[in-house]
C-alpha atoms as a PDB file:
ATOM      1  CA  UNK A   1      43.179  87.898  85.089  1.00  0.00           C
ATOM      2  CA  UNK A   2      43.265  87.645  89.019  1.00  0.00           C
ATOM      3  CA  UNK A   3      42.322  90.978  90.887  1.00  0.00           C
ATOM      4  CA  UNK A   4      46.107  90.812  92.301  1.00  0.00           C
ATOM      5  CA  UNK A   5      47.975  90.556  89.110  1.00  0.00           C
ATOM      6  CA  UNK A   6      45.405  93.301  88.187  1.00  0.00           C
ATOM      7  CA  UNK A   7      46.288  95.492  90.768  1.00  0.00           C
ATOM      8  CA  UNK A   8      50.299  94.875  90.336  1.00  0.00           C
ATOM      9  CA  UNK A   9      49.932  95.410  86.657  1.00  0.00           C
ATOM     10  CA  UNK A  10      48.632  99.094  87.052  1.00  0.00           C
ATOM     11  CA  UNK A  11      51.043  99.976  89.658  1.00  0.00           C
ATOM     12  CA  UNK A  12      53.970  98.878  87.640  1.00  0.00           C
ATOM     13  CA  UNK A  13      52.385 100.390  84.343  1.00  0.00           C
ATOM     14  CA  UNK A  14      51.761 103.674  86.496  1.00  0.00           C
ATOM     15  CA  UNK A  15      55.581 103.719  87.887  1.00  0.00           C
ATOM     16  CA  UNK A  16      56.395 103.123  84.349  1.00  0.00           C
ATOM     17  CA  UNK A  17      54.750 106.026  83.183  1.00  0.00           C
ATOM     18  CA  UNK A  18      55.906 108.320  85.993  1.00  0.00           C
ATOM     19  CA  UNK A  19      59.401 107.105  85.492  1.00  0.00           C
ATOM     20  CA  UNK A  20      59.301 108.108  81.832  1.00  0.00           C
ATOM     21  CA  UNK A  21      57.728 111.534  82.714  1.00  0.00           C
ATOM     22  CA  UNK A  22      60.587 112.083  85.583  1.00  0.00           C
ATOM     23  CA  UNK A  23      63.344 111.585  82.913  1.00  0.00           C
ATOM     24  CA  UNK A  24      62.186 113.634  80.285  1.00  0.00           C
ATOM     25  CA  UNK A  25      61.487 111.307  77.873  1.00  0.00           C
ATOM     26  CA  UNK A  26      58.078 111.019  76.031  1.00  0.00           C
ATOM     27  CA  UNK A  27      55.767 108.508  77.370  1.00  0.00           C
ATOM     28  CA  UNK A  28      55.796 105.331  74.829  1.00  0.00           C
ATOM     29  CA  UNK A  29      52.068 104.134  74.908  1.00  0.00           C
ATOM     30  CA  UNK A  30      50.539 106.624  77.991  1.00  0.00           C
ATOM     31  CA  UNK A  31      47.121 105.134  77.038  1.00  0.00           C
ATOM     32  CA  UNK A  32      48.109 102.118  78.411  1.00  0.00           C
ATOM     33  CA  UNK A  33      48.024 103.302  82.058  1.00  0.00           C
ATOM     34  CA  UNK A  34      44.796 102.469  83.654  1.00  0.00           C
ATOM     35  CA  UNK A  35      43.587 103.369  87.290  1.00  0.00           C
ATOM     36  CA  UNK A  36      42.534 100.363  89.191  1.00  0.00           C
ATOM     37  CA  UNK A  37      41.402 100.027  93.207  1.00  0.00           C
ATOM     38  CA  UNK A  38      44.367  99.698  95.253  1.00  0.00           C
ATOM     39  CA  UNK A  39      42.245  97.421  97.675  1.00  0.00           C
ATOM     40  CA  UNK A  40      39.884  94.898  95.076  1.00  0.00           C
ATOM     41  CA  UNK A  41      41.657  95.893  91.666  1.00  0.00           C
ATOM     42  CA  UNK A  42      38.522  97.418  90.551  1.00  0.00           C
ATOM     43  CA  UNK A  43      38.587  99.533  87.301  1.00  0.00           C
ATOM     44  CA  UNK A  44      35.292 101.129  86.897  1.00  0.00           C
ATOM     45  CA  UNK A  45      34.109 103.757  89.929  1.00  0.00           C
ATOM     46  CA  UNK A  46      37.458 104.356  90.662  1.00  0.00           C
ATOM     47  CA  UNK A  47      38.082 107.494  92.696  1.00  0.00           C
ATOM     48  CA  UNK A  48      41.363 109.210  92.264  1.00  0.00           C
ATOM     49  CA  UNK A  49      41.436 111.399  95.668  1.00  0.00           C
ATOM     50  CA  UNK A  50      41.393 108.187  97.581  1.00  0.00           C
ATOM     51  CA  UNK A  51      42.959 105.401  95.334  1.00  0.00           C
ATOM     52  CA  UNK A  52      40.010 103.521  95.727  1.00  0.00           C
ATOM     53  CA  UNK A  53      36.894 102.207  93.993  1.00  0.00           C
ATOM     54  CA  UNK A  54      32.992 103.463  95.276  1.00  0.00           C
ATOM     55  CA  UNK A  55      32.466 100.226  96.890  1.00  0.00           C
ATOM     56  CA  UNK A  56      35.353 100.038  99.044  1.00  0.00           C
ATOM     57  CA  UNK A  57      34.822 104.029  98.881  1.00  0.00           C
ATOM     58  CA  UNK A  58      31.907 103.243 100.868  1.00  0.00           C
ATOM     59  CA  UNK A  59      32.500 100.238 103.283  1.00  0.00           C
ATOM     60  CA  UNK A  60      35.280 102.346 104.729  1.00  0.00           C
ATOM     61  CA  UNK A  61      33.500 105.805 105.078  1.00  0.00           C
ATOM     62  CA  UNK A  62      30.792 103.817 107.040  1.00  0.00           C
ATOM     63  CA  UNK A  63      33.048 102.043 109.390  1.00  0.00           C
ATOM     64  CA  UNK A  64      35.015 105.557 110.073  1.00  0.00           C
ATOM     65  CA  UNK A  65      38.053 104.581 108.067  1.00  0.00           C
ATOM     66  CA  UNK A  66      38.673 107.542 105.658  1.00  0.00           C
ATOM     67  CA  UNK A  67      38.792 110.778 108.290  1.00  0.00           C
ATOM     68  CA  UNK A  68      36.873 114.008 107.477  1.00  0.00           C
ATOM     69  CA  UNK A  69      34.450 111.503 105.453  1.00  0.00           C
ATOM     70  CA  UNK A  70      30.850 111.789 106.330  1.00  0.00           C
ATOM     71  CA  UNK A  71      27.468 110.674 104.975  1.00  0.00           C
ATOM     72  CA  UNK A  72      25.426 113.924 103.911  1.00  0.00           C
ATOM     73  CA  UNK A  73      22.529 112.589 104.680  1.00  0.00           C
ATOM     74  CA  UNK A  74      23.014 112.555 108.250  1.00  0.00           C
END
């Protein structure tokens, strides 16, 4: 599967599922919802407070792209 049909299936399966949640109704399969990078469609070493997986995580901490972000080592 492409990384952009990737990423537009989990959106559309998350809407789905928030949809369902909205209107009351009991989610039909809520293990299908999966969390994918917004930016490379990434599953694995996604992180939920930014959308995003590590790697693009980290190539836009280091360029100064994510505010308040900094490396600890520093």
């Amino acid at each position: 599967m492409a990384r952009k049909a990737k990423i537009a299936k989990a959106n559309r399966l998350k809407a789905r599922y928030e949809n369902q949640l909205q209107s009351g109704v009991k989610p039909t399969k809520p293990t299908r919802v999966f969390n994918a990078c917004s930016v490379c469609g990434r599953t694995r070493g996604y992180l939920g407070l930014f959308g995003i997986c590590r790697i693009c995580f980290r190539e836009r901490a280091n360029a100064g792209e994510l505010p308040g972000v900094r490396k600890s080592s520093w």
